[in-house]
N, C-alpha and C. Protein backbone atom coordinates (compact mmCIF):
# COMPACT_ATOMS: atom_id res chain seq x y z
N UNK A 1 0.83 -1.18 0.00
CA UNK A 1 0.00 0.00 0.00
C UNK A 1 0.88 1.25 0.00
N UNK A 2 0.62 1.83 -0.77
CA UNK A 2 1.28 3.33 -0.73
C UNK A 2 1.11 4.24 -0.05
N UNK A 3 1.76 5.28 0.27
CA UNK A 3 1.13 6.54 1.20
C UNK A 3 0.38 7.64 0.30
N UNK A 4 0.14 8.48 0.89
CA UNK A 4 -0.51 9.49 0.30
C UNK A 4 0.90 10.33 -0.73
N UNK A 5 1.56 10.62 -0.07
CA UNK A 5 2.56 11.12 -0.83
C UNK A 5 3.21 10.72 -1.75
N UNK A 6 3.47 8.94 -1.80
CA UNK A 6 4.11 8.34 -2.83
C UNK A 6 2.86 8.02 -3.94
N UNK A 7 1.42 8.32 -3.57
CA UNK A 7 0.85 8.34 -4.63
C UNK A 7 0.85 9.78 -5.24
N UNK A 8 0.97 10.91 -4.78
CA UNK A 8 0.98 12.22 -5.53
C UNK A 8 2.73 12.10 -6.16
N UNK A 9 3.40 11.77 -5.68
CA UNK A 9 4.45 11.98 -6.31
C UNK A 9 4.63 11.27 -7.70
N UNK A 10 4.22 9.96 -7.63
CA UNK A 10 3.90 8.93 -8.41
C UNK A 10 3.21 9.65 -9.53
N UNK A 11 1.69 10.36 -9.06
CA UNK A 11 0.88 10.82 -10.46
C UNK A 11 1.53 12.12 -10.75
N UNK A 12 2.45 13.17 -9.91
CA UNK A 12 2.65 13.70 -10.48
C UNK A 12 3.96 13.92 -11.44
N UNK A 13 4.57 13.04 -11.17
CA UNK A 13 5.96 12.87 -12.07
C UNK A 13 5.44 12.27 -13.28
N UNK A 14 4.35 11.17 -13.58
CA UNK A 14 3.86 10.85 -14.55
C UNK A 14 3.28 11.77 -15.52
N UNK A 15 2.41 13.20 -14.91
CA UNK A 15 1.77 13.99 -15.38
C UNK A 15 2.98 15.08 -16.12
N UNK A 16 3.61 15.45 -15.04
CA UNK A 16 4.87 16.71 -15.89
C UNK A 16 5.65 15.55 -16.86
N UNK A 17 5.84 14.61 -16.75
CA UNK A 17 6.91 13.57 -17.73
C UNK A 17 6.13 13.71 -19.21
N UNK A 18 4.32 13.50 -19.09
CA UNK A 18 3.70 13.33 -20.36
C UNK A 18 3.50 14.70 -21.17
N UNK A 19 3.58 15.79 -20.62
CA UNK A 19 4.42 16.73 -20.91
C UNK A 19 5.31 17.43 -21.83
N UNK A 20 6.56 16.29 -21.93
CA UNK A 20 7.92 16.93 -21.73
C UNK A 20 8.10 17.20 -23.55
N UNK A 21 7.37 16.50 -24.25
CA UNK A 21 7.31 16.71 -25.44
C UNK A 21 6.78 17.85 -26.67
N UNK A 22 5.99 18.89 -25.42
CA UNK A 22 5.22 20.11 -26.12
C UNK A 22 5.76 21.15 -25.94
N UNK A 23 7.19 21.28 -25.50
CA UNK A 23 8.21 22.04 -25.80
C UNK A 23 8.66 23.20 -24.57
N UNK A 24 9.54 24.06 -24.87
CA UNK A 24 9.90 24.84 -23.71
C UNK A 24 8.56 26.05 -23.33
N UNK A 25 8.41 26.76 -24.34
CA UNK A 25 7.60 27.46 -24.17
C UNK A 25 6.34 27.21 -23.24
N UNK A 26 5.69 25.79 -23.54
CA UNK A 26 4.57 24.82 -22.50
C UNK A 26 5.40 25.17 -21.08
N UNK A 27 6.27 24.55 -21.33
CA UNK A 27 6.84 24.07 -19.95
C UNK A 27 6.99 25.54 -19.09
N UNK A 28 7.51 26.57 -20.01
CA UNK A 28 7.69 27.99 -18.63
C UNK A 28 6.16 27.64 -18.36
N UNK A 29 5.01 28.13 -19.39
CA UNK A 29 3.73 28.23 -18.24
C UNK A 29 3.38 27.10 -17.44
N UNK A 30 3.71 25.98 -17.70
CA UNK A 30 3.26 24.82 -16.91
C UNK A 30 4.06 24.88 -15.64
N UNK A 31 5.43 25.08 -15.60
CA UNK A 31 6.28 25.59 -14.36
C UNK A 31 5.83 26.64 -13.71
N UNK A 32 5.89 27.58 -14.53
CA UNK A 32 5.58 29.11 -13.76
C UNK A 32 4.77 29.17 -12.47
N UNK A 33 3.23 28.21 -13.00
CA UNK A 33 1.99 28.31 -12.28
C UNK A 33 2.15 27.26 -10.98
N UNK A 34 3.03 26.24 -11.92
CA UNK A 34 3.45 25.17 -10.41
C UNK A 34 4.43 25.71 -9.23
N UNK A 35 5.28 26.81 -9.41
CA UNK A 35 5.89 27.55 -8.35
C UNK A 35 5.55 28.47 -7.99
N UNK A 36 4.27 28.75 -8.54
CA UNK A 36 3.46 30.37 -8.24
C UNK A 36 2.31 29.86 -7.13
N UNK A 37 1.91 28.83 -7.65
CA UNK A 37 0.35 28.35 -6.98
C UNK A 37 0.69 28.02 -5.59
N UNK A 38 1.48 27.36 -5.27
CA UNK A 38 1.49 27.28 -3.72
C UNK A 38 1.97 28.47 -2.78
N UNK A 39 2.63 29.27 -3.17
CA UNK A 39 2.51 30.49 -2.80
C UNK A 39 1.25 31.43 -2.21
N UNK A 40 0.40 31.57 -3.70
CA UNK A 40 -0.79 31.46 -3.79
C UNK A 40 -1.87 31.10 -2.79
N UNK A 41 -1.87 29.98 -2.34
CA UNK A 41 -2.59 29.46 -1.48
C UNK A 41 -2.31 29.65 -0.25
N UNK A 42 -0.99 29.86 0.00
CA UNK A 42 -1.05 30.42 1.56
C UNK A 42 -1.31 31.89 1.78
N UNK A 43 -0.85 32.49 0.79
CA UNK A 43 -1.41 34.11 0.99
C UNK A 43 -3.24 34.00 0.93
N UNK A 44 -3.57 33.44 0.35
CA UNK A 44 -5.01 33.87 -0.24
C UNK A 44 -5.64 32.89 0.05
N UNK A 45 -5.42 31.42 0.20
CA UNK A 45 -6.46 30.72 0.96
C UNK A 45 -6.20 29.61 -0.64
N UNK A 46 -7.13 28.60 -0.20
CA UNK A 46 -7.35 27.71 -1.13
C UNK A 46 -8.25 28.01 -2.30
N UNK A 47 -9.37 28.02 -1.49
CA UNK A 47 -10.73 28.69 -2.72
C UNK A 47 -10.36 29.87 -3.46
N UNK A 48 -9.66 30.95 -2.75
CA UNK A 48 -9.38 32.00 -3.84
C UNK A 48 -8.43 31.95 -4.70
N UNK A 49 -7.16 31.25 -4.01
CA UNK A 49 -6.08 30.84 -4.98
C UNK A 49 -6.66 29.65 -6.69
N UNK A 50 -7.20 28.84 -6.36
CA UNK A 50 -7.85 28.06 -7.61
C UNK A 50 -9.26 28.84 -8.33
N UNK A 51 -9.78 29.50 -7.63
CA UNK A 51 -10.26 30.62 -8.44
C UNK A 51 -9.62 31.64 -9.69
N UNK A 52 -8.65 32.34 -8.86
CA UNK A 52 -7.30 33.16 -9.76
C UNK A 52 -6.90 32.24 -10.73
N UNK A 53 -6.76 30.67 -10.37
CA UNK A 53 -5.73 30.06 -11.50
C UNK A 53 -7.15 29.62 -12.80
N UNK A 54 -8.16 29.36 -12.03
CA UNK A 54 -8.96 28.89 -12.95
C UNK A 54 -9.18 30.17 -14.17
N UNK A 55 -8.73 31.33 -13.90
CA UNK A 55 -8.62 32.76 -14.91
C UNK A 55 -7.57 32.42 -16.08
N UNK A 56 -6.87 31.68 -15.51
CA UNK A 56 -5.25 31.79 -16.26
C UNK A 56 -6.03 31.45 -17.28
N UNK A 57 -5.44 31.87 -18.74
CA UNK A 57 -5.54 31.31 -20.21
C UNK A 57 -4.84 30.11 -20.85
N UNK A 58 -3.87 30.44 -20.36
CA UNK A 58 -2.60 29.51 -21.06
C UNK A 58 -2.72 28.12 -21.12
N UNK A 59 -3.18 27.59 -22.19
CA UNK A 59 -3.35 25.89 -22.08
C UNK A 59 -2.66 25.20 -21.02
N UNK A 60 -1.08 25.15 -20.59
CA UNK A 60 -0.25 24.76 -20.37
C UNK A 60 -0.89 24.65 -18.58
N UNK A 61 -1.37 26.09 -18.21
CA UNK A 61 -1.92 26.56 -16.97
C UNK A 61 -3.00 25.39 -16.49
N UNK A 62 -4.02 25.69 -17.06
CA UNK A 62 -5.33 25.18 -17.38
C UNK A 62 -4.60 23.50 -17.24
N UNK A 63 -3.83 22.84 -18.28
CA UNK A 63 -3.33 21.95 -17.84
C UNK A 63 -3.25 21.00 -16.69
N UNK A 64 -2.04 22.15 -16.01
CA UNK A 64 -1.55 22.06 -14.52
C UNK A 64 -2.89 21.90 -13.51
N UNK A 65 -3.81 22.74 -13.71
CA UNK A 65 -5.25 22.72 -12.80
C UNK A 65 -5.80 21.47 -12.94
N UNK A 66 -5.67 20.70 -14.21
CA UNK A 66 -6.84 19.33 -14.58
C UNK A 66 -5.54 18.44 -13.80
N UNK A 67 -4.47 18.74 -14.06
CA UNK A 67 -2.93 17.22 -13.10
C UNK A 67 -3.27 17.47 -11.98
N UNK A 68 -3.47 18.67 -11.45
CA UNK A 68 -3.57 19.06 -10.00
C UNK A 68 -5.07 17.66 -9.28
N UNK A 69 -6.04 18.30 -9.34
CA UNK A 69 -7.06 18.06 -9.12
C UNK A 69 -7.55 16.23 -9.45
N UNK A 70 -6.80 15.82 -10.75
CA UNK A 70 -6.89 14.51 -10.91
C UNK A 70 -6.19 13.69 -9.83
N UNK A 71 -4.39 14.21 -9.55
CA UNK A 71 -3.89 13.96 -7.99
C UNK A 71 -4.47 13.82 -7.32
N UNK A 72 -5.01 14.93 -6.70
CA UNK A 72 -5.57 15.44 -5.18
C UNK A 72 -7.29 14.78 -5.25
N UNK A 73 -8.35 14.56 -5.62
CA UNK A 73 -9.64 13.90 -5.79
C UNK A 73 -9.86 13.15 -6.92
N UNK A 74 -8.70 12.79 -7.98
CA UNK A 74 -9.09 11.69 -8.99
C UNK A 74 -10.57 12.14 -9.51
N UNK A 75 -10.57 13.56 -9.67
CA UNK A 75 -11.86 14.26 -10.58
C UNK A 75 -11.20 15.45 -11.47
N UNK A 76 -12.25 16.33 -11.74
CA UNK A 76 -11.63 17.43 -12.53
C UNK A 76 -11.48 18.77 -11.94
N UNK A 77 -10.89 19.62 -12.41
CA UNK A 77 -10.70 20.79 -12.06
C UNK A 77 -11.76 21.36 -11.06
N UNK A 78 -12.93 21.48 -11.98
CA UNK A 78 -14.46 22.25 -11.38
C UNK A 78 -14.26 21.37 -10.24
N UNK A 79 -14.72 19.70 -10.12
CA UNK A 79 -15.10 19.35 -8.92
C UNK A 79 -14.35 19.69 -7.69
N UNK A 80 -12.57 20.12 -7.58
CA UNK A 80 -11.71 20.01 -6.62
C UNK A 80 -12.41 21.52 -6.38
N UNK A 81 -12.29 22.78 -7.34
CA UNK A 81 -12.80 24.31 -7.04
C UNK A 81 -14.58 24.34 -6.13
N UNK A 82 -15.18 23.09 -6.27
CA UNK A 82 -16.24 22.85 -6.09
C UNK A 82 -16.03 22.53 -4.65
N UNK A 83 -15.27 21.62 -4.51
CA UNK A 83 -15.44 21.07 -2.94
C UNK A 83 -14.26 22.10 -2.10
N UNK A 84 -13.23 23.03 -2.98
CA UNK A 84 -12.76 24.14 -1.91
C UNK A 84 -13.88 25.24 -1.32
N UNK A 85 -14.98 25.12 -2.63
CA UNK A 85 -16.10 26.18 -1.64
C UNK A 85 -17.06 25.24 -0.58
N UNK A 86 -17.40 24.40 -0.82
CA UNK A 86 -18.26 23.97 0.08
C UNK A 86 -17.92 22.61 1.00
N UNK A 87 -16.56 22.43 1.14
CA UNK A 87 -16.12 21.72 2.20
C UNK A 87 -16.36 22.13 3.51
N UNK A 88 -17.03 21.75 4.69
CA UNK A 88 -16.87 22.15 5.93
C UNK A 88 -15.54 22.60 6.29
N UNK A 89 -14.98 23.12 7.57
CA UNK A 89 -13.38 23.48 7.82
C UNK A 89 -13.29 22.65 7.78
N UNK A 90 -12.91 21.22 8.76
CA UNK A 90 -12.00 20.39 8.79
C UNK A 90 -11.77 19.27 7.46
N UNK A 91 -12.70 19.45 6.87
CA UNK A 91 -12.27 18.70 5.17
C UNK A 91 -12.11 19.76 4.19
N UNK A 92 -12.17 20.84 4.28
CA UNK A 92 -11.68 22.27 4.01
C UNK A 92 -9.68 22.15 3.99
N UNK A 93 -9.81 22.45 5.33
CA UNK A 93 -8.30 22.17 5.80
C UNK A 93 -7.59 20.79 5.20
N UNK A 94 -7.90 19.78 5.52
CA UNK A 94 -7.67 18.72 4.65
C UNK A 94 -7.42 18.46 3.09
N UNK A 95 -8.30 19.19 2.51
CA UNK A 95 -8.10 19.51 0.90
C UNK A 95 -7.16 20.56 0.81
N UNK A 96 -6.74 21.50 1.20
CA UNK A 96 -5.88 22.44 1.62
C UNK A 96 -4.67 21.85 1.73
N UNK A 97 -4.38 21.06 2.55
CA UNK A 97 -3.36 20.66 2.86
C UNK A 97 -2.56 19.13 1.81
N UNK A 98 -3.75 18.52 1.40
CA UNK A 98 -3.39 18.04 0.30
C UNK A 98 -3.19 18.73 -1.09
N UNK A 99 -3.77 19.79 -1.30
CA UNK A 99 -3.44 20.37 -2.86
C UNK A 99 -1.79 21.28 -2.49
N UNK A 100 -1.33 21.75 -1.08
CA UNK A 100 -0.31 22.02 -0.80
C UNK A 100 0.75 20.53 -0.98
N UNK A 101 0.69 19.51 -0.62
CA UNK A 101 1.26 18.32 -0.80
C UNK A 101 1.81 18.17 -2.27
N UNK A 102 0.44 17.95 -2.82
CA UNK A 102 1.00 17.56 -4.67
C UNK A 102 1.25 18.24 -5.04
N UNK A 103 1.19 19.91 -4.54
CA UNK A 103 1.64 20.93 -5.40
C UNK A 103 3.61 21.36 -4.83
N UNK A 104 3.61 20.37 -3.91
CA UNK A 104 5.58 20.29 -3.45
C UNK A 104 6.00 19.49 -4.47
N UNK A 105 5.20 18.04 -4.73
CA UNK A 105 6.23 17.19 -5.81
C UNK A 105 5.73 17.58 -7.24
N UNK A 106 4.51 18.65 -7.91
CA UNK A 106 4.84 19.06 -8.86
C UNK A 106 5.66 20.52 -9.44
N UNK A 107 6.18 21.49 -8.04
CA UNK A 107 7.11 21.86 -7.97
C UNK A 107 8.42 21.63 -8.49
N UNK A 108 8.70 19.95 -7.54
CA UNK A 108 10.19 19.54 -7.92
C UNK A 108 10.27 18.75 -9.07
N UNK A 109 8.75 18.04 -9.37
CA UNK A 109 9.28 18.10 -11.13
C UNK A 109 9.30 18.90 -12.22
N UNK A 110 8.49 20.23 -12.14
CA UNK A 110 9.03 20.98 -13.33
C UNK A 110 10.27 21.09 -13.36
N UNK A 111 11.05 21.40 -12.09
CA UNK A 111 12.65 21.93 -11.94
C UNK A 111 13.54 20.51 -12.37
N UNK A 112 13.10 19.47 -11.84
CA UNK A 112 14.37 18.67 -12.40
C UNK A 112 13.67 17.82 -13.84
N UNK A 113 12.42 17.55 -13.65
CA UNK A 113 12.18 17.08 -15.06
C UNK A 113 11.84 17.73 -16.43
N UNK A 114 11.18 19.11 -16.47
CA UNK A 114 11.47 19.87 -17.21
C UNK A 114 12.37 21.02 -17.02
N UNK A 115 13.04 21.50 -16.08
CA UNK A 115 14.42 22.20 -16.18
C UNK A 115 13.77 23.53 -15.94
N UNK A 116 12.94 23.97 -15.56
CA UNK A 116 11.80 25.22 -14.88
C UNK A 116 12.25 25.47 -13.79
N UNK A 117 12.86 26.23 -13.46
CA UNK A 117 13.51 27.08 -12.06
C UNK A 117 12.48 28.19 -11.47
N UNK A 118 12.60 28.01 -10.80
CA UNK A 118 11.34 28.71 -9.83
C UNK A 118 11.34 30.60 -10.37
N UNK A 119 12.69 30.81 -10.89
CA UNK A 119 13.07 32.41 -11.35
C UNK A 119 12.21 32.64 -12.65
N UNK A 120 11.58 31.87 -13.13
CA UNK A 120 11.55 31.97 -14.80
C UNK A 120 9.85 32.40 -14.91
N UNK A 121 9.81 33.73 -15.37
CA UNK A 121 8.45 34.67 -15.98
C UNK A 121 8.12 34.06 -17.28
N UNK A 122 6.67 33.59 -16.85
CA UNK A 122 5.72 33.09 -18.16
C UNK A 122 5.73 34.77 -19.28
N UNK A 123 5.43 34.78 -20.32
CA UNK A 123 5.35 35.73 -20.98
C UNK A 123 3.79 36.50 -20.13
N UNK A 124 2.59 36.54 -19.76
CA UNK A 124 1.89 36.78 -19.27
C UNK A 124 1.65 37.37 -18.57
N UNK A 125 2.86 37.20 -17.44
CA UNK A 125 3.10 37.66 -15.94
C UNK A 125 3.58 39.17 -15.87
């Protein structure tokens, strides 16, 4: 049986790996948003932070939100933005603290599997 973590790490190294083929340009926005977003969420909360990202345009972005959310509830984008508004606190906090989780190991794979350093401005930004 796996832990929680070796399964986010697991889907998310699979997710940035399938990726790695749509070139650099993908990859700054697909990085960008993965070292921006957890940031994000501790300033601003969960629900407002996936709100802001659900704005982003950038395929690559939008992307990152459907890997995110498939990780963290094995659903889609809407449903994870769905249950950050209407989770009680303590499964509130819980989803919180898991979309902070998968969003550490899809951090450290943009940087070592697509080569995305936490310094690097999407054209957008």
């Amino acid at each position: 049986m796996q832990t929680r973590e070796q399964k986010y790490a697991e889907s998310a190294y699979n997710q940035v790996h399938s990726i790695w083929a749509k070139g650099e340009t993908y990859h700054k926005k697909y990085g960008s948003l993965a070292h921006k977003l957890p940031i994000l969420v501790r300033q601003a909360g969960l629900t407002q932070a996936l709100a802001f990202a659900a704005t982003r345009k950038p395929e690559a972005q939008q992307e990152l939100l459907k890997h995110l959310a498939i990780t963290v509830i094995d659903d889609d984008f809407d449903e994870l933005l769905a249950q950050s508004r209407t989770k009680p606190l303590l499964a509130y906090m819980r989803l919180s603290e898991d979309v902070m989780l998968a969003l550490t190991w899809y951090k450290r794979f943009v940087q070592s599997v697509l080569g995305v350093d936490p310094t690097v401005e999407d054209e957008e930004d």
